[in-house]
C-alpha atoms as a PDB file:
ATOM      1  CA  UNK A   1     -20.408  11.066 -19.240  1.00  0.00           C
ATOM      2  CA  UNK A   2     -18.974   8.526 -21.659  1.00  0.00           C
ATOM      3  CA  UNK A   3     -16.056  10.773 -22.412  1.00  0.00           C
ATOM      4  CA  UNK A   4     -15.149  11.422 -18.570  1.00  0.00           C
ATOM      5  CA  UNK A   5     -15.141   7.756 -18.500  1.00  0.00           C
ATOM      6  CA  UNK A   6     -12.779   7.163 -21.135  1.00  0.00           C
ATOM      7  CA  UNK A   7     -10.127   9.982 -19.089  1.00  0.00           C
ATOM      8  CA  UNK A   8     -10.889   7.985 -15.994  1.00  0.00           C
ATOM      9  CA  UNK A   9      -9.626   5.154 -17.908  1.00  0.00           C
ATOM     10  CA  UNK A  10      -7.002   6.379 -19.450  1.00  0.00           C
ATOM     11  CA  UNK A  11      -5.995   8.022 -15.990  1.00  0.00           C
ATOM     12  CA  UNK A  12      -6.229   4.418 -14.579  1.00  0.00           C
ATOM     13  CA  UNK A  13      -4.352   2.885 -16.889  1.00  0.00           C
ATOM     14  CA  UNK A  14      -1.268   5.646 -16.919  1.00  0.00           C
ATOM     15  CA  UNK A  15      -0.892   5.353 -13.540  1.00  0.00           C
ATOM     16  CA  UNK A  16      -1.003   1.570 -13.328  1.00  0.00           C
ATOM     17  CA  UNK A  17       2.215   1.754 -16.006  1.00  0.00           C
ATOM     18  CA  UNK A  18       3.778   4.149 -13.466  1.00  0.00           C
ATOM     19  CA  UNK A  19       3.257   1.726 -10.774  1.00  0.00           C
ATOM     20  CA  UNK A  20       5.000  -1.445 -12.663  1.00  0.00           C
ATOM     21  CA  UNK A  21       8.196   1.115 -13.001  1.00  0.00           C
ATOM     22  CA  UNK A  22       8.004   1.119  -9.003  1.00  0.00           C
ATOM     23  CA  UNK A  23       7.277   4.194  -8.330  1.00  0.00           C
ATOM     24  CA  UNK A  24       5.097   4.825  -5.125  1.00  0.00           C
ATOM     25  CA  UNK A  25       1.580   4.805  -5.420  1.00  0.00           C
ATOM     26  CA  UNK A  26       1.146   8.623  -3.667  1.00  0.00           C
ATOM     27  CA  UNK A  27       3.857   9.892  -5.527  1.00  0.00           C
ATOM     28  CA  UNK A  28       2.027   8.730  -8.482  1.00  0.00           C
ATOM     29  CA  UNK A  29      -0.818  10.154  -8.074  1.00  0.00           C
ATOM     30  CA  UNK A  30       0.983  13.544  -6.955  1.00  0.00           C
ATOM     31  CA  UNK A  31       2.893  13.540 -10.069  1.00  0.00           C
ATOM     32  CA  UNK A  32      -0.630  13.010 -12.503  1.00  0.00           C
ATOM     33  CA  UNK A  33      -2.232  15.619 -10.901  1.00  0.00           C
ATOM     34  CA  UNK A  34       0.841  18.155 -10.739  1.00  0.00           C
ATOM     35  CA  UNK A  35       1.201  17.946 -14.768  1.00  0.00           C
ATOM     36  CA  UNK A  36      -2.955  17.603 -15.911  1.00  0.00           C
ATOM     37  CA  UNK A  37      -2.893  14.251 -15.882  1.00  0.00           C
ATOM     38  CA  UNK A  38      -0.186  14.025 -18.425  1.00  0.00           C
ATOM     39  CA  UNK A  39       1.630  10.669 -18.576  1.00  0.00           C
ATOM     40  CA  UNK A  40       5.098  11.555 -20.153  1.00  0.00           C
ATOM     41  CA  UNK A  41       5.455  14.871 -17.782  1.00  0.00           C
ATOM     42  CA  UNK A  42       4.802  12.505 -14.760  1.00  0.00           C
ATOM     43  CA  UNK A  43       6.910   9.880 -15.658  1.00  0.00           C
ATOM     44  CA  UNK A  44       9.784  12.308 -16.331  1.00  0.00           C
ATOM     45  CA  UNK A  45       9.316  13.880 -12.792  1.00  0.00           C
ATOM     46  CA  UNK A  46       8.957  10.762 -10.970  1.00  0.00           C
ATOM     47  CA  UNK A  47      12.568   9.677 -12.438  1.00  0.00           C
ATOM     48  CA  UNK A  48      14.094  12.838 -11.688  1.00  0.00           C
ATOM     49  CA  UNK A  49      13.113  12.833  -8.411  1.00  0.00           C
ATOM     50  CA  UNK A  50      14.247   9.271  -7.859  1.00  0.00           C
ATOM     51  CA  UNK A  51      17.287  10.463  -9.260  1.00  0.00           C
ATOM     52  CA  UNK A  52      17.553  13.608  -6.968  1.00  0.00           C
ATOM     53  CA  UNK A  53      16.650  11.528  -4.250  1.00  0.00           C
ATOM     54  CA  UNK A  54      19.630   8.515  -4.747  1.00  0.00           C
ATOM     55  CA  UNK A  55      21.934  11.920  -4.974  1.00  0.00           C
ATOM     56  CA  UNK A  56      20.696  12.494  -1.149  1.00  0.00           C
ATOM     57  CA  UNK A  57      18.813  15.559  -1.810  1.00  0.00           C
ATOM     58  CA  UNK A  58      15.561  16.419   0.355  1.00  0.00           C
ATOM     59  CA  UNK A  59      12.370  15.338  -1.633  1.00  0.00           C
ATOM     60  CA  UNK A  60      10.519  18.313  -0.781  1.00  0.00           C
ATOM     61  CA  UNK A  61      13.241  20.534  -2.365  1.00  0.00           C
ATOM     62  CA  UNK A  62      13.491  18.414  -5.015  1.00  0.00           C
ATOM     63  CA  UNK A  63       9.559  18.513  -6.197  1.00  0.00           C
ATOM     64  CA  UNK A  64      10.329  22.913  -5.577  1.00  0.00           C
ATOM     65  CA  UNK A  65      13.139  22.756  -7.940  1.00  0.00           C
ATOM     66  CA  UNK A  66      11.423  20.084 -10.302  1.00  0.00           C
ATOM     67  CA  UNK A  67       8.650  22.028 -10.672  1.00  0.00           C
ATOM     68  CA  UNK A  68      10.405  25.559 -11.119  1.00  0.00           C
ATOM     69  CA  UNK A  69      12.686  24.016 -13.978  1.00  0.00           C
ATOM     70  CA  UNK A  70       9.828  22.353 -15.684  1.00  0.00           C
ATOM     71  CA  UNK A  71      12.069  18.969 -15.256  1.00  0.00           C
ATOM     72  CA  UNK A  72      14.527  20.353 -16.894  1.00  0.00           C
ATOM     73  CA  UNK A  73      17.231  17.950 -15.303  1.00  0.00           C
ATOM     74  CA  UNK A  74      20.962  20.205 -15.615  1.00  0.00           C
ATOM     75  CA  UNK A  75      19.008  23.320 -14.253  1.00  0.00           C
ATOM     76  CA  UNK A  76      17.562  21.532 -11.792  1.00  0.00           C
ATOM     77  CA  UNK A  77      20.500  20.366 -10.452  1.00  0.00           C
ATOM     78  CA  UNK A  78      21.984  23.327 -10.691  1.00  0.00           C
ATOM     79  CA  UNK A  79      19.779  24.872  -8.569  1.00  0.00           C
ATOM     80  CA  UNK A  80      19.669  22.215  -6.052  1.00  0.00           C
ATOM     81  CA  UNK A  81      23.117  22.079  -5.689  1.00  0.00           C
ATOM     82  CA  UNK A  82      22.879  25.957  -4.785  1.00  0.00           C
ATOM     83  CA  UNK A  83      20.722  25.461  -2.487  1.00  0.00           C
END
């Protein structure tokens, strides 16, 4: 118990750092639980898809592409400009 606790926590306290960058709170969450929870892979898709997004691209093709490429940003784009 003590150890799902401190993942809780730690879950908590990732996705309050997210927040402060002003990301959305259900994109957030989205992005933690598409990458395990991981805090660097979240961050890195919720800035790409900002990016995507300010570029006028559809969000929902975006996250596809995103999470084809492995947020790899030039093939992304590559293939989102194909589309």
């Amino acid at each position: 118990p003590g150890c799902r606790l401190l993942q809780f926590l730690s879950y908590l306290g990732a996705c309050d750092r997210l927040l402060k960058q002003g990301y959305e709170e259900g994109q957030v969450e989205e992005a933690m639980e598409m990458f395990q929870y991981s805090e660097k892979k979240a961050a890195e898709f919720l800035h790409l898809l900002a990016q995507f997004n300010d570029m006028g691209f559809q969000q929902n093709e975006i996250k596809e592409v995103l999470l084809l490429c492995g947020n790899q940003r030039e093939k992304a784009l590559e293939e989102l400009v194909m589309k």
